[in-house]
Protein backbone atom coordinates (compact mmCIF):
# COMPACT_ATOMS: atom_id res chain seq x y z
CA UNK A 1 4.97 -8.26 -4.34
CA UNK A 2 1.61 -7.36 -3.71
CA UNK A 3 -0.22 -3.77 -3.86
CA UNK A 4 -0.50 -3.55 -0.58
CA UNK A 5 0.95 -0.56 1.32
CA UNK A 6 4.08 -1.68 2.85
CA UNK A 7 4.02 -2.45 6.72
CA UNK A 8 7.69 -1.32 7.12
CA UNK A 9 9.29 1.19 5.43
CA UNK A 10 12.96 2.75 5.81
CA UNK A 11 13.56 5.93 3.94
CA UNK A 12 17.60 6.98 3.80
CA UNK A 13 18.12 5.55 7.16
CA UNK A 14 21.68 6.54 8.57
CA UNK A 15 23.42 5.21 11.95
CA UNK A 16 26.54 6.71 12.83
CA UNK A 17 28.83 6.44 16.13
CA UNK A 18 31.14 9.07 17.08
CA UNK A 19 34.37 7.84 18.33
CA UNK A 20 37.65 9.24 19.40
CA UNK A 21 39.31 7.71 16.25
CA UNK A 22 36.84 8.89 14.33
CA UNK A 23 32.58 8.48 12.47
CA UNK A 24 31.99 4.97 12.27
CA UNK A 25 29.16 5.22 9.61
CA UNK A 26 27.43 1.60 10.49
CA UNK A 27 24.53 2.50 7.78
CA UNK A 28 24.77 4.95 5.61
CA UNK A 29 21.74 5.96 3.57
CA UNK A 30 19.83 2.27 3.60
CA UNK A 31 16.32 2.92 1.77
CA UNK A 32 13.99 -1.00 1.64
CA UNK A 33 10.00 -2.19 2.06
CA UNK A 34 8.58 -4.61 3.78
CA UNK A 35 5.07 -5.38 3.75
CA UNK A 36 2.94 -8.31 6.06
CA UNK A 37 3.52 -11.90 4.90
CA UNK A 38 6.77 -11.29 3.26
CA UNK A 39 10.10 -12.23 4.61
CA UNK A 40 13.25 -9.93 3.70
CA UNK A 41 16.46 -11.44 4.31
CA UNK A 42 19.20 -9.23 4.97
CA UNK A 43 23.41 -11.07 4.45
CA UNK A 44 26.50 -10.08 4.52
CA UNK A 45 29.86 -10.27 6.52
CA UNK A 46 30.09 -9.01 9.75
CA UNK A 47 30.56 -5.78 9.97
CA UNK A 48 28.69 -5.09 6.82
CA UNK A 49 25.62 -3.26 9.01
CA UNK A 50 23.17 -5.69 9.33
CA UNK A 51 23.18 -6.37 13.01
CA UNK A 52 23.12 -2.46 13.55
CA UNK A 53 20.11 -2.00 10.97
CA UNK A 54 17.83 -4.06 13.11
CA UNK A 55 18.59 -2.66 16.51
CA UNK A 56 17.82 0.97 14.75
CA UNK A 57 14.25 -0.52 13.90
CA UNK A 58 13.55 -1.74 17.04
CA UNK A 59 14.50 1.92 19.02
CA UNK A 60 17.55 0.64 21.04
CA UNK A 61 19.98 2.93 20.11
CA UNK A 62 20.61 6.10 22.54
CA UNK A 63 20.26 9.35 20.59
CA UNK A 64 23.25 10.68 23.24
CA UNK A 65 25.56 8.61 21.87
CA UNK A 66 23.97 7.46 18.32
CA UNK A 67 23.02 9.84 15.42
CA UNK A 68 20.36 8.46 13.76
CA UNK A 69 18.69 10.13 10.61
CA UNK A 70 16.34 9.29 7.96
CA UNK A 71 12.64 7.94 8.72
CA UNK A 72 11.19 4.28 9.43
CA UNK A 73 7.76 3.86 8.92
CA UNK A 74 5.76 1.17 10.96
CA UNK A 75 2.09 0.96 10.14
CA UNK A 76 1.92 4.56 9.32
CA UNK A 77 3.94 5.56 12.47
CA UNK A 78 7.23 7.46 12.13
CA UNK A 79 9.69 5.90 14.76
CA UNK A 80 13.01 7.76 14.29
CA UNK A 81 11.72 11.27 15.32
CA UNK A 82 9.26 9.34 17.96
CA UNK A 83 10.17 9.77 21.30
CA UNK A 84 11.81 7.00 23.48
CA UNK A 85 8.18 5.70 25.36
CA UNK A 86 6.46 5.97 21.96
CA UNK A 87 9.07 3.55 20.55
CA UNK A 88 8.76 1.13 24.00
CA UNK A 89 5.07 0.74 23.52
CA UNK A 90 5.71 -0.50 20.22
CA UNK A 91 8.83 -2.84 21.07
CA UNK A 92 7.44 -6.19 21.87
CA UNK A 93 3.72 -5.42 20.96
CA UNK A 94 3.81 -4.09 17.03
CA UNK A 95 7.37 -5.66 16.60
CA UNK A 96 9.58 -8.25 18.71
CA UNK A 97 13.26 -9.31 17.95
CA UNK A 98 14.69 -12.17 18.20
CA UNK A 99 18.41 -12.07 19.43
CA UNK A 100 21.32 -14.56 17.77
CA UNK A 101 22.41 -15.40 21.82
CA UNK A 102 19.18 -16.68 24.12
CA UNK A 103 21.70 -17.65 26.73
CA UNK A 104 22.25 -13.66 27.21
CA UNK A 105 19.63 -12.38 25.66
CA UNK A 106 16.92 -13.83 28.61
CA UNK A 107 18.07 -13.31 32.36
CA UNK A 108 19.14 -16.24 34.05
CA UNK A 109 18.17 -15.33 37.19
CA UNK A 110 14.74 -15.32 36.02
CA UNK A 111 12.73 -18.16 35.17
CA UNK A 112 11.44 -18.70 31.20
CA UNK A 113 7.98 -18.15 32.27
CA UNK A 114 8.67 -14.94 34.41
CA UNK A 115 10.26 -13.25 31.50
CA UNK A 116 7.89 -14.41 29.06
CA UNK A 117 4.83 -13.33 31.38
CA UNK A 118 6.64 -9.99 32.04
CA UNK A 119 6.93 -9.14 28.23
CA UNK A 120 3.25 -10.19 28.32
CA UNK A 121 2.25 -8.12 31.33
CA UNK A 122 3.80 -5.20 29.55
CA UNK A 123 1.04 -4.60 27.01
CA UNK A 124 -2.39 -6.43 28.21
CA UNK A 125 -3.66 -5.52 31.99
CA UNK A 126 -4.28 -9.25 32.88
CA UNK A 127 -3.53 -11.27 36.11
CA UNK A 128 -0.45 -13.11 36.61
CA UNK A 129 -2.54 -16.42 36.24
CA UNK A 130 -4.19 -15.57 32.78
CA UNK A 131 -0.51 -14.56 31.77
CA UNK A 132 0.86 -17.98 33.30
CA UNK A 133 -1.55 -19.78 30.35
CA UNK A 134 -0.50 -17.52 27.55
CA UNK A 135 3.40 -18.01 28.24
CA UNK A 136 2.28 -22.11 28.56
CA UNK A 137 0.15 -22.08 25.46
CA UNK A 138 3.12 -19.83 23.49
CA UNK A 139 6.09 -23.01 24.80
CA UNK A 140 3.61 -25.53 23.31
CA UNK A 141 3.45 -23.51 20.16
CA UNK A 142 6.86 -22.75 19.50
CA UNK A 143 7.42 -26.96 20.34
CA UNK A 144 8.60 -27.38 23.89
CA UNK A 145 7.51 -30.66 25.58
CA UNK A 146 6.09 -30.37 28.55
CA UNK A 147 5.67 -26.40 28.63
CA UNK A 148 3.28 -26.34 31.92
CA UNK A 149 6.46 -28.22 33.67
CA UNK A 150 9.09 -25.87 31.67
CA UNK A 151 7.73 -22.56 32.15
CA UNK A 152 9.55 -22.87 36.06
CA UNK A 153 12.65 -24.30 34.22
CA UNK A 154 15.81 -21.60 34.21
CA UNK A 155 17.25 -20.57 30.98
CA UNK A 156 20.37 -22.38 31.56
CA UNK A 157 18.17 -25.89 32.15
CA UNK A 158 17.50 -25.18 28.49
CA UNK A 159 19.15 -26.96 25.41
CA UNK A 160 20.63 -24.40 22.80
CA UNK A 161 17.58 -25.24 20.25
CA UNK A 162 15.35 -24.88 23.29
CA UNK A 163 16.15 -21.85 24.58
CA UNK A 164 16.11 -20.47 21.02
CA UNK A 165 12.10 -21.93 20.88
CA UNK A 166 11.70 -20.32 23.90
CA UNK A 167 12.80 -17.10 22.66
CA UNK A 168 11.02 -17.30 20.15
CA UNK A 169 7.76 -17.78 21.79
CA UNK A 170 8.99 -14.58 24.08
CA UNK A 171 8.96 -12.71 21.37
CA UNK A 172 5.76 -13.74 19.38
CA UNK A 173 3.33 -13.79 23.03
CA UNK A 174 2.09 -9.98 22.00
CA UNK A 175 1.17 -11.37 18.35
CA UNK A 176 3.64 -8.59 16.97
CA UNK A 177 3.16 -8.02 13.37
CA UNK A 178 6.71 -7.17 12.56
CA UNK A 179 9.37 -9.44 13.35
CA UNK A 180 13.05 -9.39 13.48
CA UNK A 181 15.41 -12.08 13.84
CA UNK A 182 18.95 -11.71 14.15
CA UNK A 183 21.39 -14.44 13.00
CA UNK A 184 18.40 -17.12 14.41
CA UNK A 185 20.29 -20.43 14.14
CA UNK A 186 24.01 -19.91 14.20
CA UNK A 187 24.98 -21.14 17.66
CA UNK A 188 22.75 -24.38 16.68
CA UNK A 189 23.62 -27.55 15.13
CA UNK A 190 22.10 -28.25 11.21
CA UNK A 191 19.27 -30.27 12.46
CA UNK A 192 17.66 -28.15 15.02
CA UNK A 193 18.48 -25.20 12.63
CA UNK A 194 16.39 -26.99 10.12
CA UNK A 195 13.71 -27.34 12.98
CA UNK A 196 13.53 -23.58 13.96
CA UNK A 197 13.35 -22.18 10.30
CA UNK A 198 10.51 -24.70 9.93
CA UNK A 199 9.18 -23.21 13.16
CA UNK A 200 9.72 -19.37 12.05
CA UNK A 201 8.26 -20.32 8.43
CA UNK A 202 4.92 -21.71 9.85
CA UNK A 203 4.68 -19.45 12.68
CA UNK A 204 4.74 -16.36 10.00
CA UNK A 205 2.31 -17.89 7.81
CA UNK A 206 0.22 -18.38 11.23
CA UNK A 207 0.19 -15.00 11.96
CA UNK A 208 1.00 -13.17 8.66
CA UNK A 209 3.40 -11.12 10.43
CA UNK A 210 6.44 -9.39 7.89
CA UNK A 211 9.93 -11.03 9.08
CA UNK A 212 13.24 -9.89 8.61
CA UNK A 213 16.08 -12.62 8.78
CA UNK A 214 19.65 -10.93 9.53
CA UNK A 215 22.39 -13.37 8.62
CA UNK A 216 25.29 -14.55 7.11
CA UNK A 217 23.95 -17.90 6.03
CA UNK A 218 22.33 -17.84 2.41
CA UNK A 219 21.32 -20.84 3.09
CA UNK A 220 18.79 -19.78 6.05
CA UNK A 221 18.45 -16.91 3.01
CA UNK A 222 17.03 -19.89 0.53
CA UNK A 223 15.02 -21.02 3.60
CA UNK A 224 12.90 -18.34 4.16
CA UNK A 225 13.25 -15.09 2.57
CA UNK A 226 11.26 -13.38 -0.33
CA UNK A 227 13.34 -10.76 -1.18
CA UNK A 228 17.15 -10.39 -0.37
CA UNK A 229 19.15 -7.22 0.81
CA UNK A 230 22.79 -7.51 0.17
CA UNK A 231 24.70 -4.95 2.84
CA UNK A 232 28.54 -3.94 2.29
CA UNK A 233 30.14 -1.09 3.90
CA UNK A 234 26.85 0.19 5.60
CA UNK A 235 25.39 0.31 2.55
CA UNK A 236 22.88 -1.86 0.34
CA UNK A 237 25.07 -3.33 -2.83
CA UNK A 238 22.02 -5.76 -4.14
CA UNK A 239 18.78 -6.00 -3.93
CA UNK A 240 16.39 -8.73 -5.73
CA UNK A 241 13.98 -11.34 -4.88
CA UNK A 242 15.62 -14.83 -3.90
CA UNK A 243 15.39 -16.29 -7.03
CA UNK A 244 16.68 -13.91 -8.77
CA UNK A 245 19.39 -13.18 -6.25
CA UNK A 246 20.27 -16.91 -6.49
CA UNK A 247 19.99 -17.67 -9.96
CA UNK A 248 21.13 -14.20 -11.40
CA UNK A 249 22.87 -12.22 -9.30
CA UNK A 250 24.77 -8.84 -10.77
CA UNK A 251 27.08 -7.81 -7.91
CA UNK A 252 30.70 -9.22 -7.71
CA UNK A 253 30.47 -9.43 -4.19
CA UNK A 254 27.14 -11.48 -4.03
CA UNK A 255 29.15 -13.84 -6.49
CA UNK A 256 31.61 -14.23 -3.77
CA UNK A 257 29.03 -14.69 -1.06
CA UNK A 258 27.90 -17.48 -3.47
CA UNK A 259 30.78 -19.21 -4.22
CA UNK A 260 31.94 -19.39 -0.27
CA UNK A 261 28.45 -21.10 0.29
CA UNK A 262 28.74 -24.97 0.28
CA UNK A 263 26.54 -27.01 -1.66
CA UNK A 264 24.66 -29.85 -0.99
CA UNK A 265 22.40 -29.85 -3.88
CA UNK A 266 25.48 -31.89 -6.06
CA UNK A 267 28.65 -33.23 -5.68
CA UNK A 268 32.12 -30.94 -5.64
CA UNK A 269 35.97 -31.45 -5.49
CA UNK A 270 36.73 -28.06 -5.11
CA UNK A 271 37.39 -26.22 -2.17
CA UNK A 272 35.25 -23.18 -1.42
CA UNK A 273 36.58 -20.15 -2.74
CA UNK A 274 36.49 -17.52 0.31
CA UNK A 275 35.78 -13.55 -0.63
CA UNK A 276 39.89 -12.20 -0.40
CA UNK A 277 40.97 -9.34 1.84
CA UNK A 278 38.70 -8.39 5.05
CA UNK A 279 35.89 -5.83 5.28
CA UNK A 280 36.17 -1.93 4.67
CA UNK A 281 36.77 -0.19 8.00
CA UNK A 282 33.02 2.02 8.72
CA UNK A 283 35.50 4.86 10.19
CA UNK A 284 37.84 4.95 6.71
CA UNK A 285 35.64 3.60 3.68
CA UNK A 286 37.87 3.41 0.45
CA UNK A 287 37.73 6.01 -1.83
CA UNK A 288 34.71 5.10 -5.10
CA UNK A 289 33.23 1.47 -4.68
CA UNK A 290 33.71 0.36 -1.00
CA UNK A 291 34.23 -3.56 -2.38
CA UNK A 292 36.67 -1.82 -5.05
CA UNK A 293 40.36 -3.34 -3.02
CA UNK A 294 38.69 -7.00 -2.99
CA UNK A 295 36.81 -6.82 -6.61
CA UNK A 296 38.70 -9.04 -9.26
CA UNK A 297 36.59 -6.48 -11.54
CA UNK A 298 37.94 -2.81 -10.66
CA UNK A 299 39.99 -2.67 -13.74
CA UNK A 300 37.14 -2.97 -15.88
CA UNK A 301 35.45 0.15 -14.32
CA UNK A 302 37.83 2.50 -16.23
CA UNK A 303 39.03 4.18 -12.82
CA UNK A 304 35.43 5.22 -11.27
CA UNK A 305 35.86 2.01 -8.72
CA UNK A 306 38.53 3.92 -7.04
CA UNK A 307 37.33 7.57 -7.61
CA UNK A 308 33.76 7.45 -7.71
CA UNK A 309 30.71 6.12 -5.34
CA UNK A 310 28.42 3.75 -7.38
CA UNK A 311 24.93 4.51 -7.32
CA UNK A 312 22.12 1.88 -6.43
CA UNK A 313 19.99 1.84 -9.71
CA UNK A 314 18.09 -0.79 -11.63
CA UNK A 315 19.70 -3.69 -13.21
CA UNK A 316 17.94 -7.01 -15.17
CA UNK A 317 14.23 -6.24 -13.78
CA UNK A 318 11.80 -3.86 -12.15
CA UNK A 319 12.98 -4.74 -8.82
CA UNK A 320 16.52 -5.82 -9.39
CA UNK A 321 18.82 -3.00 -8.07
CA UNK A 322 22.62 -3.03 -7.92
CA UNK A 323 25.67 -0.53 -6.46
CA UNK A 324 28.30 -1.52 -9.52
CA UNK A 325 30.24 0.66 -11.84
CA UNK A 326 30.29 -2.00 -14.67
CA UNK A 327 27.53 -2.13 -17.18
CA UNK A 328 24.63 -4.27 -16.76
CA UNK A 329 25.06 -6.31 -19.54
CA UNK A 330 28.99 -6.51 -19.04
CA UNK A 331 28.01 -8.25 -15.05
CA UNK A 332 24.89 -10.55 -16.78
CA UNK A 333 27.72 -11.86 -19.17
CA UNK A 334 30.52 -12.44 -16.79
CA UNK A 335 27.74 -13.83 -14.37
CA UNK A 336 27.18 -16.11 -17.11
CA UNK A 337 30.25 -16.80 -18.89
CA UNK A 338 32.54 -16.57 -15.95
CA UNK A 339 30.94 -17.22 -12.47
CA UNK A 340 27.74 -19.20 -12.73
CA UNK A 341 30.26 -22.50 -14.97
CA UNK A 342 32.74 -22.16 -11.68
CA UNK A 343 29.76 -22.25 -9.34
CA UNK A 344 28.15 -25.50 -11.01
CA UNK A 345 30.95 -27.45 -11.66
């Protein structure tokens, strides 16, 4: 990374829901940077946090029925303790969101253009007409053919990867400088999710804005992001730049993130290898390491994976941190000597 001061930063940021069955702790104590240019990529199974780590950054959730703690820092501007028209100002001007459903993400009673004029209209005092050509310039961007005959079309007149452009151009008509996008091509098929990282690639550079990718894909991770944040359990388990995290990853869950992923880069007879067991319950963590009932690794912990919380602390290199009871050199030899062969066969 560069010496830059970081455009985003989340200090001990916790998100908890009360419920009648109990605290569902959806993240608990997540501390990353982010600054402009960069893209962070954020993975894990559902339920893991990710989803609810964005929406906290963007000011949805309700402080009634939410308790949020911990600061975010956007360009110098504490957001947490900021109160809720604060926090709307800055919502689709200094950062936008882009949402994994378009279909009910935009109205559909609504036309495109309306809704991407409105988001404009929000944060510049200009006529409907000079909004009109911004919404039309933003479709051609973003790749839509056609965009001065499109603007009147209806979300639901849109193809999937077309309503995702046109999301996408929603989002980006303020020129926000912080952008979050939230499983981006999931509902699309591989070659207009091939198009629309292209699109979100060149469309950062464009406007060196910092971009968070929340997924499940570490392939859309390989895409585009810089850096990688693992999430398990609400909380942050790894956290590397890509390479590293592809090439020399410490945690035994990112190994099994890894070895579901299918490869195209060579040929394999073997059948992907899914992560056993399901997810930790966020209202009833397990006791120690949260991954600790699906880690093939817990008996080499010598009983702190089931009696004691790991800590997040440095592993292989300056900026190479990892939640793990077992000794850094004891995960950079089984990485070696055990996963990575099983991987590349």
């Amino acid at each position: 990374m560069s010496g830059g001061q970081p455009f985003l930063e989340v200090k001990d940021l916790k998100i908890h829901f009360p419920t009648d069955d109990g605290l569902v702790r959806s993240v608990d104590g997540l501390n990353f940077s982010l600054e402009r240019g960069r893209t962070l990529g954020i993975v894990g199974e559902s339920g893991s946090g990710k989803s609810v780590t964005s929406l906290g950054i963007m000011g949805i959730y309700n402080k009634r029925n939410a308790q949020v703690s911990g600061e975010i820092w956007l360009d110098g501007e504490e957001i947490v303790s900021a109160d809720a028209e604060t926090v709307r100002k800055l919502r689709g001007n200094k950062l936008a969101m882009i949402f994994q459903d378009p279909l009910s993400a935009m109205h559909p009673y609504y036309t495109v253009g309306k809704q991407i004029i409105e988001a404009y209209q929000v944060h510049h005092k200009v006529s409907t007409r000079v909004a009109r050509k911004q919404a039309i310039d933003m479709l051609g961007r973003v790749g839509i053919p056609q965009p001065d005959r499109r603007v009147d079309d209806y979300p639901h007149q849109f193809s999937g990867g077309m309503r995702q452009r046109a999301m996408i151009a929603m989002a980006l008509v303020n020129d926000p400088q912080l952008l979050i996008a939230d499983e981006p091509t999931t509902a699309l098929d591989v070659t207009v999710q091939a198009q629309i990282l292209d699109l979100m690639h060149d469309l950062q550079a464009e406007f060196n804005s910092a971009l968070i990718v929340i997924t499940h894909d570490l392939g859309v991770v390989a895409e585009l992001a810089d850096d990688v944040l693992v999430m398990y359990g609400g909380k942050c388990i790894e956290f590397a730049d890509a390479v590293t995290i592809f090439d020399r990853p410490e945690h035994p869950y990112t190994w099994g993130l890894l070895g579901s992923m299918p490869r195209m880069d060579r040929p394999s007879q073997d059948r992907l290898v899914p992560i056993p067991g399901l997810p930790p319950s966020l209202i009833n963590l397990p006791t120690g390491c949260a991954f600790n009932p699906r880690c093939g690794y817990e008996e080499r912990t010598g009983g702190l994976g089931t009696t004691l919380s790991p800590e997040l602390s440095g592993a292989g290199g300056r900026k190479h941190l990892v939640r793990c009871h077992l000794p850094t050199e004891e995960r950079q030899r089984i990485w070696l000597q055990e996963i990575k062969p099983k991987l590349e066969a």
